[in-house]
C-alpha atoms as a PDB file:
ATOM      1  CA  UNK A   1      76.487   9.701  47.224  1.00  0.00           C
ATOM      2  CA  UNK A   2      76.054   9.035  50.911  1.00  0.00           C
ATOM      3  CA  UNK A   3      77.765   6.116  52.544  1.00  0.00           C
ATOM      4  CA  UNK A   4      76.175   3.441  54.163  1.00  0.00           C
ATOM      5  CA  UNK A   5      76.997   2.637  57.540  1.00  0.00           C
ATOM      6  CA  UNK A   6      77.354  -1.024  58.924  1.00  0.00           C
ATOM      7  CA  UNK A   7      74.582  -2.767  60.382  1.00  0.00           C
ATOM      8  CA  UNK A   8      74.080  -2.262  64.057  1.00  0.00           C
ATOM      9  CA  UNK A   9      75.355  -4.976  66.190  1.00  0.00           C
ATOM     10  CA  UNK A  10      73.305  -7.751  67.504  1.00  0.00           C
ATOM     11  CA  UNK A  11      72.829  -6.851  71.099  1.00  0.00           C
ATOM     12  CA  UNK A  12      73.716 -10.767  72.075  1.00  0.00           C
ATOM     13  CA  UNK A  13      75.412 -11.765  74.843  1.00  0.00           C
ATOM     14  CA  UNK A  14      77.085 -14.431  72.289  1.00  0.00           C
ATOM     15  CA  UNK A  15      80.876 -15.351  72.370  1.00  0.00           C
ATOM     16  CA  UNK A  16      82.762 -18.119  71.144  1.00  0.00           C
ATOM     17  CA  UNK A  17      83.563 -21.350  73.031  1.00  0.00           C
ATOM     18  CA  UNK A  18      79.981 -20.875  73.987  1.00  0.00           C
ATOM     19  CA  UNK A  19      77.722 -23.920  74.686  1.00  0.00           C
ATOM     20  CA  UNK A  20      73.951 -24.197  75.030  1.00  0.00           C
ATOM     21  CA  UNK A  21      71.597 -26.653  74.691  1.00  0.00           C
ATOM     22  CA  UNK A  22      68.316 -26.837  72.446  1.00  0.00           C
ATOM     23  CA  UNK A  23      65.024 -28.067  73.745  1.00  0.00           C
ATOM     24  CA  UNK A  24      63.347 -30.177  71.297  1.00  0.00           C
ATOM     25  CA  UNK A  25      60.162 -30.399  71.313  1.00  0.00           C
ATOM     26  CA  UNK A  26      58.563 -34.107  71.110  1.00  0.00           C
ATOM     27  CA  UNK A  27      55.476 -33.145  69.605  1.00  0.00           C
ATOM     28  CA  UNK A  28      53.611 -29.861  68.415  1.00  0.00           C
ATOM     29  CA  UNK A  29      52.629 -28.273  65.594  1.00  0.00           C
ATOM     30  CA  UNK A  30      56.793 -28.288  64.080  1.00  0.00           C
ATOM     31  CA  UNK A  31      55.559 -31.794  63.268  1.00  0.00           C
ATOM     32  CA  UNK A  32      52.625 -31.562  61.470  1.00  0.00           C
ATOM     33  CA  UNK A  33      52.731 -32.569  57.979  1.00  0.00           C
ATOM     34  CA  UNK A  34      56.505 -33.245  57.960  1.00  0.00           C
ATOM     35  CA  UNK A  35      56.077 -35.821  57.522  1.00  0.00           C
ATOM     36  CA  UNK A  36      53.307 -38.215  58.317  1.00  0.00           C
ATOM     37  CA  UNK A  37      54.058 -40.983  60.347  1.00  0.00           C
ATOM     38  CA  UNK A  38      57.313 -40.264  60.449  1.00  0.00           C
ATOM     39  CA  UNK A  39      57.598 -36.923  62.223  1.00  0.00           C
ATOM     40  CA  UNK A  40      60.932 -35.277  61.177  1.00  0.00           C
ATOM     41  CA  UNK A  41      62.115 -31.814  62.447  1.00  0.00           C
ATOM     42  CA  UNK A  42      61.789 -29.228  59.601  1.00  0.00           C
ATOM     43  CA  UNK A  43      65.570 -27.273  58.643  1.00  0.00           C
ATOM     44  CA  UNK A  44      64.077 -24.024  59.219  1.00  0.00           C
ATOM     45  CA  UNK A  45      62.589 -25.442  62.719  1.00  0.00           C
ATOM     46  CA  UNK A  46      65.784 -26.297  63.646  1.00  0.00           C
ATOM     47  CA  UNK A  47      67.358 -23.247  62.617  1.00  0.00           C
ATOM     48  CA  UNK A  48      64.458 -21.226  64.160  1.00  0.00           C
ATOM     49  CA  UNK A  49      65.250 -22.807  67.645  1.00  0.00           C
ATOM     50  CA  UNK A  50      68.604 -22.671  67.143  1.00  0.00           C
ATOM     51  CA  UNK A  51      68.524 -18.917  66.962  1.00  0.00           C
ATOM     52  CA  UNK A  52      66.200 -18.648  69.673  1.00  0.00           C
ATOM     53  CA  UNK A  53      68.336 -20.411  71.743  1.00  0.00           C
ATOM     54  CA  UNK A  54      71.399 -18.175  70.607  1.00  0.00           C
ATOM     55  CA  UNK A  55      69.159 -14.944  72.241  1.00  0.00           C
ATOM     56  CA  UNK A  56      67.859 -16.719  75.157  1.00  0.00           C
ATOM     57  CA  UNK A  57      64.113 -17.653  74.061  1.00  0.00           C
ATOM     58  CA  UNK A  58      63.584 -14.832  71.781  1.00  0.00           C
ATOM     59  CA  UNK A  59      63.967 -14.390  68.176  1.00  0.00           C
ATOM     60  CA  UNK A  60      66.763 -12.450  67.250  1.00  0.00           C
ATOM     61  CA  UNK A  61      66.604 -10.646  63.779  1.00  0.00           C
ATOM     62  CA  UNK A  62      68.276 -12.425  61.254  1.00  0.00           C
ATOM     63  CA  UNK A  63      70.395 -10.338  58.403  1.00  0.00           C
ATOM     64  CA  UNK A  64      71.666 -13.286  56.605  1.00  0.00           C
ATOM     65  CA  UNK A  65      72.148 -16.893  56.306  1.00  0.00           C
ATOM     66  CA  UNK A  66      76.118 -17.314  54.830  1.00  0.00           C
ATOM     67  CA  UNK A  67      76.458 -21.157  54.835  1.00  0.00           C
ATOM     68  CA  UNK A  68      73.847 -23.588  56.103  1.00  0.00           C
ATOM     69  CA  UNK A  69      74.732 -27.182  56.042  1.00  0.00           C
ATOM     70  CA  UNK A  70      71.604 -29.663  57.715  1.00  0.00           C
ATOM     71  CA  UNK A  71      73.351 -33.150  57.898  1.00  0.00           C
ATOM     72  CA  UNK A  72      71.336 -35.170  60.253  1.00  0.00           C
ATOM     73  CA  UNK A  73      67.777 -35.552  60.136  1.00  0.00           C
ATOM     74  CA  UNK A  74      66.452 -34.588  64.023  1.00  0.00           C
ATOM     75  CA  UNK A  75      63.451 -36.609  65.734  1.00  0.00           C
ATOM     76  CA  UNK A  76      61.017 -35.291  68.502  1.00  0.00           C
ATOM     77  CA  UNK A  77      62.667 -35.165  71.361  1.00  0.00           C
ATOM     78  CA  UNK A  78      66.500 -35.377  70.998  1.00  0.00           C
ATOM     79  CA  UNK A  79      68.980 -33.724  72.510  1.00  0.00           C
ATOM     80  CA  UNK A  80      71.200 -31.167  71.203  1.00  0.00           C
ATOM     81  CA  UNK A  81      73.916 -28.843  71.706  1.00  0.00           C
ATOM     82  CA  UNK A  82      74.814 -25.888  70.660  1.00  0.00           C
ATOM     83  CA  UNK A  83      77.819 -24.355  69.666  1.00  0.00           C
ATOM     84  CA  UNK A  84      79.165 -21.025  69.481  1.00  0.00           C
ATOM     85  CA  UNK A  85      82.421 -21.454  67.518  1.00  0.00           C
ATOM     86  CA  UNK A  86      82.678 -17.485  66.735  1.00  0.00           C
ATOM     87  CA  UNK A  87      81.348 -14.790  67.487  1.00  0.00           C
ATOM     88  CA  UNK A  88      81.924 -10.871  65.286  1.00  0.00           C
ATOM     89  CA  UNK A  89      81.380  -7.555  66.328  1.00  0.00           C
ATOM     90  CA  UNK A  90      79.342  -7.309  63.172  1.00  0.00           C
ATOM     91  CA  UNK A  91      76.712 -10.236  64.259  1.00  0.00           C
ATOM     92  CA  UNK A  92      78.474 -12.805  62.355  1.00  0.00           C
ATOM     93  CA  UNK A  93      78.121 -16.013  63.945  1.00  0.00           C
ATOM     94  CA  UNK A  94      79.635 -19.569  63.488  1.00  0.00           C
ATOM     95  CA  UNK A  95      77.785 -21.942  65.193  1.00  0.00           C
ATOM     96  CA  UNK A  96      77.283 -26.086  65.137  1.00  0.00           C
ATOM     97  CA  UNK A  97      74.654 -28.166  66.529  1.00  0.00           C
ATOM     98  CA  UNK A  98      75.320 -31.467  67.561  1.00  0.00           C
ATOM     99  CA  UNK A  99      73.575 -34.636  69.276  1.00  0.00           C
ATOM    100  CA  UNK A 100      76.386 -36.119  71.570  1.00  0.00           C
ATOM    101  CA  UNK A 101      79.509 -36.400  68.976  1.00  0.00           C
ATOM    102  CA  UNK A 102      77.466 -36.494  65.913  1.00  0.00           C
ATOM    103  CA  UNK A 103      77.248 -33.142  64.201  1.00  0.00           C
ATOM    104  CA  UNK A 104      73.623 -31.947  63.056  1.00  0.00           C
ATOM    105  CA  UNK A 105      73.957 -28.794  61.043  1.00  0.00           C
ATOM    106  CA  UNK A 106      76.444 -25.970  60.805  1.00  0.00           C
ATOM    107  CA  UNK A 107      76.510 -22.268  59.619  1.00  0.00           C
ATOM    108  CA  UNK A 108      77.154 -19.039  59.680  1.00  0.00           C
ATOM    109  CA  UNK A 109      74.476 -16.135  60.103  1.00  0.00           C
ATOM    110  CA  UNK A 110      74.023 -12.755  60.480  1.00  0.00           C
ATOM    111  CA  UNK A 111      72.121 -11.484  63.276  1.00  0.00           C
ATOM    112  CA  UNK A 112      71.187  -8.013  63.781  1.00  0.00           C
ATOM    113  CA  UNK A 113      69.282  -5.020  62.053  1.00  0.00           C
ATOM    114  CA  UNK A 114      70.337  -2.748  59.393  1.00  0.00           C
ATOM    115  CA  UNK A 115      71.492   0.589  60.225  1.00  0.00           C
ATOM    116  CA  UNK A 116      68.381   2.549  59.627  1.00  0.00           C
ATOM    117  CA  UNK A 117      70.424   5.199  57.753  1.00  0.00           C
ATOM    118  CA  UNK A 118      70.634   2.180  55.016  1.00  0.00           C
ATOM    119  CA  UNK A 119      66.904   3.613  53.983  1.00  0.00           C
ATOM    120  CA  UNK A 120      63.307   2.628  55.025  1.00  0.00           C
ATOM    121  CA  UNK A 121      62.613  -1.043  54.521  1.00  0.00           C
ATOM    122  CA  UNK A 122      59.768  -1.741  51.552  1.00  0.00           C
ATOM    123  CA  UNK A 123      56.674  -2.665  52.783  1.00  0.00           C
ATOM    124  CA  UNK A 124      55.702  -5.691  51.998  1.00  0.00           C
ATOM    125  CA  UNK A 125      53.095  -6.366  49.376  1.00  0.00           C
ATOM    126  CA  UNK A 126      49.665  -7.970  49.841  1.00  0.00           C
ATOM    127  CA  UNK A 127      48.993 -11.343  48.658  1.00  0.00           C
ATOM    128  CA  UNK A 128      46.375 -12.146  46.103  1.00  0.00           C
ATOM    129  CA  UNK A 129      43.603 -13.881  46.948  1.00  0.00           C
ATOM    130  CA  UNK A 130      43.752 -17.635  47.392  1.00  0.00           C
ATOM    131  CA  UNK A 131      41.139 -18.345  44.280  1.00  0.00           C
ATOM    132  CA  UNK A 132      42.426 -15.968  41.885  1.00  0.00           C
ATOM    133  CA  UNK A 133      45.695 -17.969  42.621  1.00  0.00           C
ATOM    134  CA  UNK A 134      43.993 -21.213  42.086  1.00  0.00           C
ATOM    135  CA  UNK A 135      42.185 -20.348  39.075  1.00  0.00           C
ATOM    136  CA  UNK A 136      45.338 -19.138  37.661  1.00  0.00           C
ATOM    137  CA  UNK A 137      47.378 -22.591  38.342  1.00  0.00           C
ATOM    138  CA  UNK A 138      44.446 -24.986  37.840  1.00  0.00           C
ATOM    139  CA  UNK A 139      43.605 -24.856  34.542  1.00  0.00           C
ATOM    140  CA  UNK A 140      47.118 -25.236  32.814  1.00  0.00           C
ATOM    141  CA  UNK A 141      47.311 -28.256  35.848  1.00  0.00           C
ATOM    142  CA  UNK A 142      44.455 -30.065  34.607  1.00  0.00           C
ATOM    143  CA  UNK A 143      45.041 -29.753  31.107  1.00  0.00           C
ATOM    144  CA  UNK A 144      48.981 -31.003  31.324  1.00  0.00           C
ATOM    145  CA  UNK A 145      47.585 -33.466  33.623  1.00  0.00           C
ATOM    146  CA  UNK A 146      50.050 -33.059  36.054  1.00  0.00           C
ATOM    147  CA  UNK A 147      49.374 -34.851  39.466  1.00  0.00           C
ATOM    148  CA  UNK A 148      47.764 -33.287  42.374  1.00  0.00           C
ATOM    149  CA  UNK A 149      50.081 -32.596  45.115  1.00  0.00           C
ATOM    150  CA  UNK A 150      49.756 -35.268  47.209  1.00  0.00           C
ATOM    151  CA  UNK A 151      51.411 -37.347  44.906  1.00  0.00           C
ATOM    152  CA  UNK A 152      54.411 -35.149  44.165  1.00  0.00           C
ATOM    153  CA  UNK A 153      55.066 -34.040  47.720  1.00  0.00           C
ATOM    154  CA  UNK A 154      55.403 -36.185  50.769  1.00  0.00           C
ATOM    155  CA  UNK A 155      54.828 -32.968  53.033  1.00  0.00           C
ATOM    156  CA  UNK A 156      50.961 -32.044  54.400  1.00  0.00           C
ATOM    157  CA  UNK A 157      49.272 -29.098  55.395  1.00  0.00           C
ATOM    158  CA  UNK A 158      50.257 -27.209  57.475  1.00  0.00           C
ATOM    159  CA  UNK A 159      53.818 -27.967  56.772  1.00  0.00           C
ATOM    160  CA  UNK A 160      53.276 -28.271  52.824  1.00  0.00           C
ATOM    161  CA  UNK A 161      53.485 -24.406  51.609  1.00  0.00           C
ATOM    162  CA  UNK A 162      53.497 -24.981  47.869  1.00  0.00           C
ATOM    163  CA  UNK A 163      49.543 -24.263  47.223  1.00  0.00           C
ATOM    164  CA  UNK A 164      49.836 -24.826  43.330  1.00  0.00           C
ATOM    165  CA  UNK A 165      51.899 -25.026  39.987  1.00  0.00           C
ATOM    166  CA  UNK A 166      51.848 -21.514  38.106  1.00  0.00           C
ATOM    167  CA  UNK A 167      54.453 -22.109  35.231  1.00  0.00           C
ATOM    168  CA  UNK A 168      56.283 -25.462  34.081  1.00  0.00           C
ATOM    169  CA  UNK A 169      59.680 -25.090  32.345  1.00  0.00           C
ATOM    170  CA  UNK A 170      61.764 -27.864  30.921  1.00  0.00           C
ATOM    171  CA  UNK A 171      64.295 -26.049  33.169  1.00  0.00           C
ATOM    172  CA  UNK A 172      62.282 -25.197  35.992  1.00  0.00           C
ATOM    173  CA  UNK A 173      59.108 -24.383  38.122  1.00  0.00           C
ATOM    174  CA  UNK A 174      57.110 -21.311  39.611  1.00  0.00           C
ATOM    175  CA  UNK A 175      55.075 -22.302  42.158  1.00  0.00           C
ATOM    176  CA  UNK A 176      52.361 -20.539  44.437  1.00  0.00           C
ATOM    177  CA  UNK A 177      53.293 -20.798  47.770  1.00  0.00           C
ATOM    178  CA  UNK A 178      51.917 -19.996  51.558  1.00  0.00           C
ATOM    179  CA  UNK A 179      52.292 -20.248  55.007  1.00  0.00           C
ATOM    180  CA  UNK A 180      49.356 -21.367  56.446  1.00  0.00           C
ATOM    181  CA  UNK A 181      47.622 -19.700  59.386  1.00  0.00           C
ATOM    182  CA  UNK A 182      47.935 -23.316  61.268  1.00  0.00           C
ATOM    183  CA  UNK A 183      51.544 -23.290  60.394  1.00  0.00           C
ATOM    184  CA  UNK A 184      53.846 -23.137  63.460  1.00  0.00           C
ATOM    185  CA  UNK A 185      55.508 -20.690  61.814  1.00  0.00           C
ATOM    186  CA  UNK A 186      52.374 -18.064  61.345  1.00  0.00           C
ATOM    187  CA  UNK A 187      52.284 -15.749  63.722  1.00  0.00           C
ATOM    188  CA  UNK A 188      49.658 -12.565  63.532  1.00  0.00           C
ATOM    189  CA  UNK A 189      49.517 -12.568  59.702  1.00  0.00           C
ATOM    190  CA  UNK A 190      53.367 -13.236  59.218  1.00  0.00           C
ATOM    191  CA  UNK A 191      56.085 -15.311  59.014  1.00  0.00           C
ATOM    192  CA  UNK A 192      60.035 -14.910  59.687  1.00  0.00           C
ATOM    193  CA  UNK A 193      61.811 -14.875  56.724  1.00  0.00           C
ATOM    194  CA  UNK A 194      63.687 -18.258  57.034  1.00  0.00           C
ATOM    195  CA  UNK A 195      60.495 -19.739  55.857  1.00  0.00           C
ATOM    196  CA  UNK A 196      61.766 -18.805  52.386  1.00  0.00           C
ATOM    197  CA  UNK A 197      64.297 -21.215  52.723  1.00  0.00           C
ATOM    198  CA  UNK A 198      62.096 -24.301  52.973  1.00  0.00           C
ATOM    199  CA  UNK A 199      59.242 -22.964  50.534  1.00  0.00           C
ATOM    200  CA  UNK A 200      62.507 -23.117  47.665  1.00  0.00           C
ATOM    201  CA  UNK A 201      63.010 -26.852  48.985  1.00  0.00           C
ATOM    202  CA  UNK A 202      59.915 -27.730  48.508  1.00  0.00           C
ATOM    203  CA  UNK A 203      59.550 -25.966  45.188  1.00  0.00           C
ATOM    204  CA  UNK A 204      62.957 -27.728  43.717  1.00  0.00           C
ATOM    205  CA  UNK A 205      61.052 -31.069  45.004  1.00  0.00           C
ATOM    206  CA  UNK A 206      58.109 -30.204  42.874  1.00  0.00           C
ATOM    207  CA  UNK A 207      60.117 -30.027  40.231  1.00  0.00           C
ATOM    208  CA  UNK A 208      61.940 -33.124  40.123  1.00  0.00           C
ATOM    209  CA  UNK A 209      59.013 -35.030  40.487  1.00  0.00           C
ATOM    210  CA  UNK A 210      57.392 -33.353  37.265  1.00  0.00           C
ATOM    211  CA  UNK A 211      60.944 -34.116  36.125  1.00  0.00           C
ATOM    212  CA  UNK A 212      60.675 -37.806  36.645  1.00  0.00           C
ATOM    213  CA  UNK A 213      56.660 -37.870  35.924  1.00  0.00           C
ATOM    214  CA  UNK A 214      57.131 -36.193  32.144  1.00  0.00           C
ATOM    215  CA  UNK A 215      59.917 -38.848  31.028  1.00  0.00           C
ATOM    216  CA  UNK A 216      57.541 -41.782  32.378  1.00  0.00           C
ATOM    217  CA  UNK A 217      59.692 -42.158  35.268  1.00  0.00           C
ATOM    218  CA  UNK A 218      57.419 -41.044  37.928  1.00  0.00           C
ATOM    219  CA  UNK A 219      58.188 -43.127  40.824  1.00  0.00           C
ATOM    220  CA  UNK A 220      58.661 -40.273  43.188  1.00  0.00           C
ATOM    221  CA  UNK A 221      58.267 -40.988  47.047  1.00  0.00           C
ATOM    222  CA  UNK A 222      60.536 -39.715  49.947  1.00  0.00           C
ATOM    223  CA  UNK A 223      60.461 -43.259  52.113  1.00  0.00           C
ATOM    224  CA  UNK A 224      61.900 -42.210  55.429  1.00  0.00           C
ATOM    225  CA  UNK A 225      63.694 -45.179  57.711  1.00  0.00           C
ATOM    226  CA  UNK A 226      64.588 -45.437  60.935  1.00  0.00           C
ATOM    227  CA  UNK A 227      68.167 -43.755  61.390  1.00  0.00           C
ATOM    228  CA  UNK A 228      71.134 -46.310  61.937  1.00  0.00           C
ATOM    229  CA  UNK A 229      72.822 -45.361  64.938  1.00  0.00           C
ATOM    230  CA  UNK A 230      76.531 -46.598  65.075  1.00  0.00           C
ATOM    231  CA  UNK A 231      77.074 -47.702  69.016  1.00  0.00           C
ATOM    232  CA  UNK A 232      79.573 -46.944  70.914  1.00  0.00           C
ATOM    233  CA  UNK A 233      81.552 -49.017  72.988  1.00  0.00           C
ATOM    234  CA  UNK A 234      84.460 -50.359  74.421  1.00  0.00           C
ATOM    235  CA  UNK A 235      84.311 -52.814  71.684  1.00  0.00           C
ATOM    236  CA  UNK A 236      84.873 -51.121  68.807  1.00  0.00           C
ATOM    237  CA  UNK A 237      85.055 -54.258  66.587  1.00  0.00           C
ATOM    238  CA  UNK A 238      81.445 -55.109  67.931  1.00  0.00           C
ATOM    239  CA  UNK A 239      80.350 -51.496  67.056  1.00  0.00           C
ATOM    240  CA  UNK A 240      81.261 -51.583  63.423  1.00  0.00           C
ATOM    241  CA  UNK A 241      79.752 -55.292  62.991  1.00  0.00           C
ATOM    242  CA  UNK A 242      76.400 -54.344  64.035  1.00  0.00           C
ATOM    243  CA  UNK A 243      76.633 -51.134  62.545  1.00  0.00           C
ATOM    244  CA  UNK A 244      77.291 -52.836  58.915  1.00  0.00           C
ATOM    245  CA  UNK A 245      74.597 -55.528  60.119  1.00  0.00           C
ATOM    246  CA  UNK A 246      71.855 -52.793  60.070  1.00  0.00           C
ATOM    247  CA  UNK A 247      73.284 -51.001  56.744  1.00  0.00           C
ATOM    248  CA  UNK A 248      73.072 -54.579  54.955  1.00  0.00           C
ATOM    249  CA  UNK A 249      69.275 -55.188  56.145  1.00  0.00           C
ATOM    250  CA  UNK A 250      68.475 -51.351  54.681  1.00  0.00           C
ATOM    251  CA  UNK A 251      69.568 -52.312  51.293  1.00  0.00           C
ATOM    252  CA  UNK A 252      68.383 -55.609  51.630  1.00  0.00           C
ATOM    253  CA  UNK A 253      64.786 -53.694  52.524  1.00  0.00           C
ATOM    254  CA  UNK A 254      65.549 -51.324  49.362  1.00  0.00           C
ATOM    255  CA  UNK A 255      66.577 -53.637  46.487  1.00  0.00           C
ATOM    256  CA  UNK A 256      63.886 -56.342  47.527  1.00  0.00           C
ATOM    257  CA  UNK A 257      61.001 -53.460  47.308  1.00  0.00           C
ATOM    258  CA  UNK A 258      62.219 -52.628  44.026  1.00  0.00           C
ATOM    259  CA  UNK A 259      64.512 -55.159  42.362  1.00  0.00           C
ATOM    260  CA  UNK A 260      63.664 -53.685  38.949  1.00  0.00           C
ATOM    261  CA  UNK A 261      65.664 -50.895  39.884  1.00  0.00           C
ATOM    262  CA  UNK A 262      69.000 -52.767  40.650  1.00  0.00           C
ATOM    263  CA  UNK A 263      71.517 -54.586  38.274  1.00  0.00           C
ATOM    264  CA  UNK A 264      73.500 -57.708  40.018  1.00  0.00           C
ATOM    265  CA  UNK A 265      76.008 -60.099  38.657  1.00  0.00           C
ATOM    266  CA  UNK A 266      74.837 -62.531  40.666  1.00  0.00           C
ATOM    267  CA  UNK A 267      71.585 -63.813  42.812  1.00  0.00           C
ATOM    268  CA  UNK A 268      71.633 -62.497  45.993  1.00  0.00           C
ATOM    269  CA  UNK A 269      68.884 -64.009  47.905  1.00  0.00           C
ATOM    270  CA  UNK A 270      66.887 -67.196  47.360  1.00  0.00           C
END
């Protein structure tokens, strides 16, 4: 049996202790549909441009995702940095993104190809058309009566890639999904493969609002908020006050919007 060799090495100039920063964008077609009126950076939008920025404005070919942690939501326009906290012969790279001391996301990839010697790569396959997959999902949809989209997503098209609901499982869901040609992401017919990554979020969203919607508790909406920004002074006391100030008028907002969903001991507000 012949041996497979290692994966040739990204041809980077990446090594750790590295710092760069990301450009992002404050508007553009990243935004659209995710989510509206609230524009929100997409994960894989962030990772895309983090990668770029990793090979200097191009897009580097990506072997692997190992750990990918988003923690902060990222607005149009911020500021970020990015760092290189290791760097492998192999193309194994830790890296962290962060927006002055707060920290954004943080991973570790694999960038490079695969040794050709590792076999020919399968071609990919051809997608059906677009109405024999919505003949296929529509009729078990409308006869479940399951809602339409809209309802059980908060993402739009172009950033909405789940097209329609194939299969329902108690324990799960197959959904069709696409990239759409106005997609930021489509690009001469394709896509990078990351995309996969936020077509499985949206599909595990899908299903817990079906979740909620077939034990009569469908009362499914992402409701996104302004982020509460902790200050930073000299007075730290100050800081903490205001801070706490912001996170009491947020629950405030939430248990007044729906007090039904709240148990107190006591009465809170007249």
């Amino acid at each position: 049996m012949k041996r497979e060799s290692p994966p040739e090495q990204a041809a980077l100039p990446l090594r750790g202790g590295m710092r760069r920063s990301i450009e992002i964008p404050s508007s553009g077609p990243l935004y659209e549909g995710h989510f509206p009126r609230r524009p929100i950076l997409p994960g894989v939008g962030l990772l895309d441009l983090a990668l770029r920025t990793l090979a200097s404005g191009a897009s580097p070919a990506l072997r692997g995702i190992t750990t990918l942690r988003l923690r902060r939501p990222v607005a149009p326009g911020d500021v970020l940095e990015l760092d290189v906290q290791a760097f492998a012969p192999d193309g194994r790279v830790r890296f962290e993104v962060r927006r002055a001391a707060e920290v954004v996301a943080n991973g570790v990839v694999l960038l490079g190809v695969p040794s050709s010697e590792t076999g020919a790569a399968t071609p990919p396959r051809e997608p059906p058309p677009a109405a024999g997959r919505a003949t296929l999902a529509r009729g078990p949809r409308q006869a479940s009566g399951v809602p339409v989209l809209d309802d059980l997503l908060p993402h739009r098209p172009p950033m909405r890639f789940v097209e329609e609901i194939v299969t329902e499982t108690d324990g799960g869901v197959v959904c069709a999904v696409r990239v759409p040609e106005r997609s930021a992401f489509s690009a001469g017919g394709s896509a990078p493969a990351l995309v996969a990554l936020e077509m499985a979020a949206q599909s595990a969203a899908t299903f817990e609002a079906l979740h909620r919607f077939r034990e009569g508790r469908f009362a499914y909406r992402l409701v996104i908020r302004e982020p509460i920004r902790v200050p930073r002074t000299r007075d730290r006391e100050a800081d903490l006050a205001q801070a706490v100030d912001r996170l009491a008028a947020e629950i405030e907002w939430a248990i007044r919007r729906a007090p039904h969903q709240w148990f107190c001991f006591k009465r809170l507000w007249p």
